[in-house]
N, C-alpha and C. Protein backbone atom coordinates (compact mmCIF):
# COMPACT_ATOMS: atom_id res chain seq x y z
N UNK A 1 124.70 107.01 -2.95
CA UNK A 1 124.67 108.43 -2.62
C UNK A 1 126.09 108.99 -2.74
N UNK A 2 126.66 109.68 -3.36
CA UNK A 2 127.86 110.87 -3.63
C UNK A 2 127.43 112.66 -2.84
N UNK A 3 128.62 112.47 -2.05
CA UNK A 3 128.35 113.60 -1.29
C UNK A 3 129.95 114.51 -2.11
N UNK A 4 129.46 115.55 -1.86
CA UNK A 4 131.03 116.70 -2.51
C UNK A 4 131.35 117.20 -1.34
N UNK A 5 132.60 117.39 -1.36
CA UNK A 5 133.33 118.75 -1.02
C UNK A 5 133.76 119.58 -1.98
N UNK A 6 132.45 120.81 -2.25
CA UNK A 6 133.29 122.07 -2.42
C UNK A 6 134.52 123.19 -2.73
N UNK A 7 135.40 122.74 -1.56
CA UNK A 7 136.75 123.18 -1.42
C UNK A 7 137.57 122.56 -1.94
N UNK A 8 137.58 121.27 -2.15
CA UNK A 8 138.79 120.27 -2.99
C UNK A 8 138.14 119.69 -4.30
N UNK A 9 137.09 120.08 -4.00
CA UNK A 9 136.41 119.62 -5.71
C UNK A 9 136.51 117.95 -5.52
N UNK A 10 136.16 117.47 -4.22
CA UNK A 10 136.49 115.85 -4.17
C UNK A 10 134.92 115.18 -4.07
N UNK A 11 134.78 114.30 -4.80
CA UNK A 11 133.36 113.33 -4.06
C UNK A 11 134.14 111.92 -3.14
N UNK A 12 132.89 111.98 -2.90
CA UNK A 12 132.94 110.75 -1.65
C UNK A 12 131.48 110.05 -1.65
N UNK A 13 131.34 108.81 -1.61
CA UNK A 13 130.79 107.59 -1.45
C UNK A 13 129.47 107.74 -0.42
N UNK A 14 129.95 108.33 0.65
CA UNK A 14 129.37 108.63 2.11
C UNK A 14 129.32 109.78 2.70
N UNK A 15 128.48 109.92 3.23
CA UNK A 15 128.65 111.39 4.43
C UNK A 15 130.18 110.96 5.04
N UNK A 16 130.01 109.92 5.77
CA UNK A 16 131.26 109.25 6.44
C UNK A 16 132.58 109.53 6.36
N UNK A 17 133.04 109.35 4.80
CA UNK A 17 134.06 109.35 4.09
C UNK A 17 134.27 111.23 4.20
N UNK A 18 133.50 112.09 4.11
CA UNK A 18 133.53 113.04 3.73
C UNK A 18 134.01 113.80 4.85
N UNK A 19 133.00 113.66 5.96
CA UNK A 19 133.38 113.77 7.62
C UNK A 19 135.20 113.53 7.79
N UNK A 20 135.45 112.50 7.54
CA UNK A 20 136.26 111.86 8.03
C UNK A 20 138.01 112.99 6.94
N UNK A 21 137.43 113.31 5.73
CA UNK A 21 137.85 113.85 4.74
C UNK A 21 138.33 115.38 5.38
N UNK A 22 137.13 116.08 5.90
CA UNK A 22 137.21 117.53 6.45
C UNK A 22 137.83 117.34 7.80
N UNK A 23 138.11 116.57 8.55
CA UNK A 23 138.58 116.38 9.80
C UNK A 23 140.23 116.36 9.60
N UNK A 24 140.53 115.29 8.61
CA UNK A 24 141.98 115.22 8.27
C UNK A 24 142.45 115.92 7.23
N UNK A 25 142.14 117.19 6.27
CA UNK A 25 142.38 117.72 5.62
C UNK A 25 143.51 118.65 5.81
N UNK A 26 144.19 119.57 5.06
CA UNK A 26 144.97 120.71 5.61
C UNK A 26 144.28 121.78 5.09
N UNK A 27 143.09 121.72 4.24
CA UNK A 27 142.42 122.92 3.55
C UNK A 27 141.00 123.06 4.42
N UNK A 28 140.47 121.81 5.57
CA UNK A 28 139.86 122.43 6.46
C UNK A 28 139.96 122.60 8.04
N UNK A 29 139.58 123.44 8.59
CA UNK A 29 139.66 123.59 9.78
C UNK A 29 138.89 124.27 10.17
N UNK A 30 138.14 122.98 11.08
CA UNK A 30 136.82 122.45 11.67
C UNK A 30 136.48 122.59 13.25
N UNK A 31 135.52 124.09 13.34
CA UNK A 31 135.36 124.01 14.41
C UNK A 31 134.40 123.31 15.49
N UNK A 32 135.15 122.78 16.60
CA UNK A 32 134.19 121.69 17.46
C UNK A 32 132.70 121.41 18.06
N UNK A 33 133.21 122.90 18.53
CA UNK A 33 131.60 123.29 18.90
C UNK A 33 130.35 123.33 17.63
N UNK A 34 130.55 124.00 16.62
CA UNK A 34 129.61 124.11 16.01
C UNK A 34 129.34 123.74 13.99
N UNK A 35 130.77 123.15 13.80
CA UNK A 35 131.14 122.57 12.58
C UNK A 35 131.37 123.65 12.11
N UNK A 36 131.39 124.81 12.36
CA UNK A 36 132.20 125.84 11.36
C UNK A 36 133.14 125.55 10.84
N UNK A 37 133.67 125.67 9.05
CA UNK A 37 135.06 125.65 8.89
C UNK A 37 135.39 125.92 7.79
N UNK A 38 136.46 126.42 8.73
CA UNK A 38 137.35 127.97 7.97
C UNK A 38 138.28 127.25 6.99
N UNK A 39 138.72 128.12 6.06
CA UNK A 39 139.44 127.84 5.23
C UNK A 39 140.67 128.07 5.72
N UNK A 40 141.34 128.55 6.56
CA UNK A 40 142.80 128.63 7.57
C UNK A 40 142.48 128.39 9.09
N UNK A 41 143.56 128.20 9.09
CA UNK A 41 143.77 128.31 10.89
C UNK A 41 143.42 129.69 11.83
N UNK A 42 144.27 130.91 10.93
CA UNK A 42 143.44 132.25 11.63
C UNK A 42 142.03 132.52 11.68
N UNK A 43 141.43 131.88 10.26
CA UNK A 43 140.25 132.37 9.68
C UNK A 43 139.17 131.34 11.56
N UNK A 44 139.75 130.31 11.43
CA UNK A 44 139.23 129.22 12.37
C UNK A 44 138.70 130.40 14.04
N UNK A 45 140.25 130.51 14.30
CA UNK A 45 140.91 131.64 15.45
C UNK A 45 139.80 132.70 15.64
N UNK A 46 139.97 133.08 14.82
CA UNK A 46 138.73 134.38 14.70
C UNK A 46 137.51 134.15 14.78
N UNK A 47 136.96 133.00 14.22
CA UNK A 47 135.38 132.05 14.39
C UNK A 47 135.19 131.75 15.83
N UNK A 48 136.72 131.20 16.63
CA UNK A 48 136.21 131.03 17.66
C UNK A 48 136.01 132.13 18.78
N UNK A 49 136.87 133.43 18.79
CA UNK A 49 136.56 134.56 19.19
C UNK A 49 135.86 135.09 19.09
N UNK A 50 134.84 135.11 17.65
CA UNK A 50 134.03 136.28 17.57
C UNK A 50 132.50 135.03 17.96
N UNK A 51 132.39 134.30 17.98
CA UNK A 51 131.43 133.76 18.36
C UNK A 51 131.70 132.67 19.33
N UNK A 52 132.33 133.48 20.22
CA UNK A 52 132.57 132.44 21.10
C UNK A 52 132.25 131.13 21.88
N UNK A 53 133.20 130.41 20.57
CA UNK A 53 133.10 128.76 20.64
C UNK A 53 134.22 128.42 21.32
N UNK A 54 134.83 129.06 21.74
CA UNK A 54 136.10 128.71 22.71
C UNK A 54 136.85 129.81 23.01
N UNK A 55 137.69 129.93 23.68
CA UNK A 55 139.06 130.72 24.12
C UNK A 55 140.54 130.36 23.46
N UNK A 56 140.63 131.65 22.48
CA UNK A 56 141.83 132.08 21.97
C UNK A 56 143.18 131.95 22.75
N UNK A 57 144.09 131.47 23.01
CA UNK A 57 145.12 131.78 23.49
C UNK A 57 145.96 131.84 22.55
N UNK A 58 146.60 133.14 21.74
CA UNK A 58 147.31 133.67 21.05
C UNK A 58 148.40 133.04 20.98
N UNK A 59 149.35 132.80 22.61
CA UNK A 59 150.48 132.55 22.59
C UNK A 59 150.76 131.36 22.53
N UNK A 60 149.92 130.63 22.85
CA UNK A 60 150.47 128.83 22.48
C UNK A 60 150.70 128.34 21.28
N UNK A 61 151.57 127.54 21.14
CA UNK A 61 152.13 126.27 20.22
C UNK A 61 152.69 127.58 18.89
N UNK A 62 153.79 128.68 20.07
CA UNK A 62 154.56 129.24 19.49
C UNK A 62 153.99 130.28 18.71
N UNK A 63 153.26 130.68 19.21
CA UNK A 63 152.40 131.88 18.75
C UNK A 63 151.30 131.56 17.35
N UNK A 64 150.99 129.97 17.52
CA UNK A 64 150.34 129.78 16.35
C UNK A 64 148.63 130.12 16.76
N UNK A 65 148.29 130.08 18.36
CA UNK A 65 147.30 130.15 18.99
C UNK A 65 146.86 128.31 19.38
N UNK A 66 145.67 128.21 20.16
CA UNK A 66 145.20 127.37 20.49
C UNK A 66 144.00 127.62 20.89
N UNK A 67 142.91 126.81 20.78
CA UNK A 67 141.41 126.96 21.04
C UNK A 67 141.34 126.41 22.29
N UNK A 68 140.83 126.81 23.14
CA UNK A 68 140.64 125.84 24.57
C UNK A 68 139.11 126.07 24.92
N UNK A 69 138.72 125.11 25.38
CA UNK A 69 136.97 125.04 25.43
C UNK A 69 136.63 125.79 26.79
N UNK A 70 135.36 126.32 26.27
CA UNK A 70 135.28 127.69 27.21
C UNK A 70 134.46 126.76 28.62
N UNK A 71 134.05 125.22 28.68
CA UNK A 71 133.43 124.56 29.56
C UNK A 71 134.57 124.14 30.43
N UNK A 72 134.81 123.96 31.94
CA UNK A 72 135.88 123.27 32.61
C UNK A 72 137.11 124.06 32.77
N UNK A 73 138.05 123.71 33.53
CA UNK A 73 139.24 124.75 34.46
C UNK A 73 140.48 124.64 33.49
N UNK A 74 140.40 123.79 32.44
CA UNK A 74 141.60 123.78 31.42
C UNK A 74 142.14 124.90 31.43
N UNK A 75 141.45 125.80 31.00
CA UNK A 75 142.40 127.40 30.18
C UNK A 75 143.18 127.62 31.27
N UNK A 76 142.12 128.22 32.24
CA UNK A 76 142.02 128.74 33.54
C UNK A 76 143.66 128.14 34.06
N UNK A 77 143.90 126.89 34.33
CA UNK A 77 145.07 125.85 34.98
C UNK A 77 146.20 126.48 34.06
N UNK A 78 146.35 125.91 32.65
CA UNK A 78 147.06 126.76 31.41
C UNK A 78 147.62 128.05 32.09
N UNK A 79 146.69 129.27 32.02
CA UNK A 79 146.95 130.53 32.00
C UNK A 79 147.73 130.65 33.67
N UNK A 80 147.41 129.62 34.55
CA UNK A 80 148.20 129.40 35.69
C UNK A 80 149.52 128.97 35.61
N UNK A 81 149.41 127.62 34.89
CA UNK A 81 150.71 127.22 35.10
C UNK A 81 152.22 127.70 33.94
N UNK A 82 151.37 128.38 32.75
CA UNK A 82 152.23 129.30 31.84
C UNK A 82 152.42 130.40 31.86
N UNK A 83 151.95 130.96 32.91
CA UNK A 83 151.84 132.21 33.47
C UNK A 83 151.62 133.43 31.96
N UNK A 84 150.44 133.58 31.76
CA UNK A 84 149.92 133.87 30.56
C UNK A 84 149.74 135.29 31.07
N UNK A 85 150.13 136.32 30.12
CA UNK A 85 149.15 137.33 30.11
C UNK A 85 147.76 137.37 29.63
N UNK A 86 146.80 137.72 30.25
CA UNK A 86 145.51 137.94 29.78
C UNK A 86 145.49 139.27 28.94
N UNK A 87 146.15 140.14 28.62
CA UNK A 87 145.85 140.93 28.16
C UNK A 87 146.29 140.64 26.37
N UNK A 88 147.47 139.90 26.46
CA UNK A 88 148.15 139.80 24.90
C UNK A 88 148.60 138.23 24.73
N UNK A 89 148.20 137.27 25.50
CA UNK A 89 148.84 136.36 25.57
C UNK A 89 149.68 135.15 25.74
N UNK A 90 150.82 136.34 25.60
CA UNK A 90 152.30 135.55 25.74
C UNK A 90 152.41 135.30 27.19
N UNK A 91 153.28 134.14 27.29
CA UNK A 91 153.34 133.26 28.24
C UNK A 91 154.64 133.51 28.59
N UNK A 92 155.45 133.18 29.85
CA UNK A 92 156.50 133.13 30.80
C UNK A 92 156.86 132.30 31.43
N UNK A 93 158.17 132.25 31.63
CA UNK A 93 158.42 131.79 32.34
C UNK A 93 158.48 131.26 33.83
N UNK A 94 158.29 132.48 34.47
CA UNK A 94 157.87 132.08 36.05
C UNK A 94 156.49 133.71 35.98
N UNK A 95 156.05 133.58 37.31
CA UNK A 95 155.44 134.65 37.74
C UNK A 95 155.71 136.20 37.76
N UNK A 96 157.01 136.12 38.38
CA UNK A 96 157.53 137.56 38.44
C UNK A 96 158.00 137.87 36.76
N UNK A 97 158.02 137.31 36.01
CA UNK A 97 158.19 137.87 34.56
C UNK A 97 156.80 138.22 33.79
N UNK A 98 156.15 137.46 33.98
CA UNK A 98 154.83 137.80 33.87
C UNK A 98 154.06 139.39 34.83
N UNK A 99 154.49 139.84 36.13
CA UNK A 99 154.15 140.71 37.01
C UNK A 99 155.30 142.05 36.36
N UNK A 100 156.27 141.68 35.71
CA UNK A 100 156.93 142.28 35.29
C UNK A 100 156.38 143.17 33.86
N UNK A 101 155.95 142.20 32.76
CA UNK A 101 155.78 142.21 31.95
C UNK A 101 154.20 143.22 31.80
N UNK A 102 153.31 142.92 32.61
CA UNK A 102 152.23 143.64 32.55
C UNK A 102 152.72 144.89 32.78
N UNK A 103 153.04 145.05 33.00
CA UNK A 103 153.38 146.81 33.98
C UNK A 103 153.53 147.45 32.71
N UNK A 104 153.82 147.15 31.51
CA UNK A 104 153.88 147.68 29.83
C UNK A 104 152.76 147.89 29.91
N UNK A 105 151.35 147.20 29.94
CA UNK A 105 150.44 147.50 29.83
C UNK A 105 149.70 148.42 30.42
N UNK A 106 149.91 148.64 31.27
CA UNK A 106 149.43 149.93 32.15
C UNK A 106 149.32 151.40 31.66
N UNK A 107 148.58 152.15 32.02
CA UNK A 107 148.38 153.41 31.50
C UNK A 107 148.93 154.61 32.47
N UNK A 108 149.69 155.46 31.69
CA UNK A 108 151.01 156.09 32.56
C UNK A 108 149.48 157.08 33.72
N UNK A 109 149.76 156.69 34.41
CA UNK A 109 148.32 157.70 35.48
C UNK A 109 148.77 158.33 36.84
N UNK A 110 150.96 157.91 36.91
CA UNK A 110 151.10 158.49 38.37
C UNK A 110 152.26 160.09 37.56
N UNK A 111 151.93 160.92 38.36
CA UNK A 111 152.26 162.43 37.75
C UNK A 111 153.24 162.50 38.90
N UNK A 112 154.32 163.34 37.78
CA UNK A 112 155.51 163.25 38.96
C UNK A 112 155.13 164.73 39.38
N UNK A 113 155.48 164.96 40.73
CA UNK A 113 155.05 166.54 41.64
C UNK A 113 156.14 167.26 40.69
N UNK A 114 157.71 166.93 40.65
CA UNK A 114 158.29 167.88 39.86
C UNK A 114 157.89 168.52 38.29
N UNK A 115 158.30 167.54 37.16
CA UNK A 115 157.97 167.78 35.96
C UNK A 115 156.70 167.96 35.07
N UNK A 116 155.93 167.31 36.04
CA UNK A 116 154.57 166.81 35.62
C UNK A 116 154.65 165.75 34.63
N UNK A 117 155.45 165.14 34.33
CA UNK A 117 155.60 163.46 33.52
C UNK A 117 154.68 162.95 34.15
N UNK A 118 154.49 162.09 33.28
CA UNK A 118 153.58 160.47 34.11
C UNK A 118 153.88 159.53 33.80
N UNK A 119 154.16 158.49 34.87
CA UNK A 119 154.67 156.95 34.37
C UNK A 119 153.33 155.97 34.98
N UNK A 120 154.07 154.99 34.17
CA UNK A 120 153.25 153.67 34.90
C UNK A 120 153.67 153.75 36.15
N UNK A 121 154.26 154.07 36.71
CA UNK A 121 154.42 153.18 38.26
C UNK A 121 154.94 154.21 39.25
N UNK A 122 154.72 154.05 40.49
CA UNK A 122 155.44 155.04 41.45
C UNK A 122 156.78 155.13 41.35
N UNK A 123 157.53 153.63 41.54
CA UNK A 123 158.78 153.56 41.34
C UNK A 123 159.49 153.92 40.07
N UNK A 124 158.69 153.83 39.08
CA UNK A 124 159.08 154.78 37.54
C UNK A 124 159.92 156.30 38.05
N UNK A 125 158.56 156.76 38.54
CA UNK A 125 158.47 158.21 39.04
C UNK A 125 159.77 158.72 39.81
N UNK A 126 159.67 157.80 41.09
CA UNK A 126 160.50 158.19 41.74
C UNK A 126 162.12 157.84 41.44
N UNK A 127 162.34 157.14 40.29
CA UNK A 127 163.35 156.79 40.47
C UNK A 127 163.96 157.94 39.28
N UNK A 128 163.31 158.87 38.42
CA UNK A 128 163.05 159.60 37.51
C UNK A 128 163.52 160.95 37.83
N UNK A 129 163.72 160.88 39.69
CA UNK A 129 163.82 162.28 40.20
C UNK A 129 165.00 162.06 41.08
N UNK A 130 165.51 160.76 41.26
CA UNK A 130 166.70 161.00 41.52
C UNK A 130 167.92 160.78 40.71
């Protein structure tokens, strides 16, 4: 029996060989949950987001992303102990850079009584008027 791959134009002997072929390849990338596989690493990224076969974390292994399985406290511990934004990501160093860092994200919603500006934050505001 001769099985192909497609993508490298390679045969193989076995299912086995072939398996073993798409697992260690650099032209595939093979998703866990459901054998999807992408022809890149983003293309992968995006398979696992949009049909969620796992959790994206953008910012790991240097912004290349990482898949983390959506079963068990892994991410969850991760996004604890790297102090992750959930909104974009990127990871920190301690807590208060992270508590820091969100506050970008916020939507300007406090109105200053003088000018009528609006910032993210009270202390924006107030510090705006003296």
């Amino acid at each position: 029996m001769t099985v192909w791959c497609r993508r490298c134009s390679r045969r193989f002997g076995k299912y086995s060989a072939l398996r073993q072929h798409v697992r260690d390849s650099q032209n595939h990338y093979e998703c866990n949950i459901c054998q999807f596989d992408g022809e890149t690493w983003d293309e992968l990224l995006d398979h696992a987001r949009g049909e969620q076969c796992g959790i994206v974390c953008q910012g790991c292994d240097g912004g290349l992303g990482e898949i983390w399985s959506n079963d068990g406290n892994g991410y969850w511990e991760h996004v604890k102990q790297e102090n992750v934004c959930m909104i974009c990501d990127r990871h920190f160093e301690n807590p208060n850079n992270l508590r820091q860092h969100e506050i970008s994200h916020r939507q300007k919603n406090v109105e200053c009584y003088r000018c009528n500006d609006t910032f993210k934050t009270y202390g924006g505001m107030a510090s705006s008027i003296v």
